[in-house]
Protein backbone atom coordinates (compact mmCIF):
# COMPACT_ATOMS: atom_id res chain seq x y z
CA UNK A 1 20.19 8.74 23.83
CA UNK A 2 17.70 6.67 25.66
CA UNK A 3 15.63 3.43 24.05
CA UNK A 4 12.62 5.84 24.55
CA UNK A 5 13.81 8.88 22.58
CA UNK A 6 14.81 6.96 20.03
CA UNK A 7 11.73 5.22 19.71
CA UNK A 8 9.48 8.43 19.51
CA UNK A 9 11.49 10.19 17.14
CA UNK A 10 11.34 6.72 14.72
CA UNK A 11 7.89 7.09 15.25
CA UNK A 12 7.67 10.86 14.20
CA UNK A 13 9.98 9.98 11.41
CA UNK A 14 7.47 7.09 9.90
CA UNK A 15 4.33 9.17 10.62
CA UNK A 16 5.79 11.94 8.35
CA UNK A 17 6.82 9.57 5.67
CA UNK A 18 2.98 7.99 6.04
CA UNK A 19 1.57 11.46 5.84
CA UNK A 20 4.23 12.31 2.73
CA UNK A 21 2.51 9.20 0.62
CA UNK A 22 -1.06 10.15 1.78
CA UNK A 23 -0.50 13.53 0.61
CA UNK A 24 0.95 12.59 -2.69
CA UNK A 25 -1.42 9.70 -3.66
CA UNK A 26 -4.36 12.24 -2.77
CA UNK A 27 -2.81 15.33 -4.70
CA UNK A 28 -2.56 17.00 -1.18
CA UNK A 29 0.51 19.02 -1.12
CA UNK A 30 -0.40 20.89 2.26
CA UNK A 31 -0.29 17.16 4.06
CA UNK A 32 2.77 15.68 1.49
CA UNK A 33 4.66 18.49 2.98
CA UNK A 34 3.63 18.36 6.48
CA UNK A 35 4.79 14.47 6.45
CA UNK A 36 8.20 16.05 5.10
CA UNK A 37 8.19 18.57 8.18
CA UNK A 38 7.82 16.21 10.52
CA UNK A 39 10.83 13.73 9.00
CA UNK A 40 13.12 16.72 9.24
CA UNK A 41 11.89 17.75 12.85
CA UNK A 42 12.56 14.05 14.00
CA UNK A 43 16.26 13.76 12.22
CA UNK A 44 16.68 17.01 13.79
CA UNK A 45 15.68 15.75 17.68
CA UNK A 46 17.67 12.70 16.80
CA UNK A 47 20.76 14.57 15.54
CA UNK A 48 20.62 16.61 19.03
CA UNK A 49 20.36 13.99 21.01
CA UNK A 50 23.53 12.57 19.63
CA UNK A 51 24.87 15.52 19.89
CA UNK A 52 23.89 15.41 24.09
CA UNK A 53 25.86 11.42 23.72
CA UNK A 54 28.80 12.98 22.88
CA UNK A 55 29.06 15.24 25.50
CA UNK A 56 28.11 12.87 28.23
CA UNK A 57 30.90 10.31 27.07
């Protein structure tokens, strides 16, 4: 997995857990459970892509 891809999907991963503690200090469940989509979306790319690594070696 490249520097690069790993870097985007930590970045997905801490925008959803930003977006999960907006949501539930504002009582927002629509945007606490967006932030929770987008975690499992990024540990999903990031699984994948170590999935790819394994293949390649």
């Amino acid at each position: 997995m490249s520097t690069a891809d790993k870097a985007k999907n930590k970045a997905e991963d801490l925008a959803g857990q930003a977006k999960e503690k907006f949501g539930d200090a504002t009582d927002d469940q629509g945007l606490k459970n967006e932030g929770k989509a987008d975690q499992v979306k990024s540990n999903l790319k990031d699984a994948g892509e170590k999935i790819k690594d394994a293949f390649r070696n």
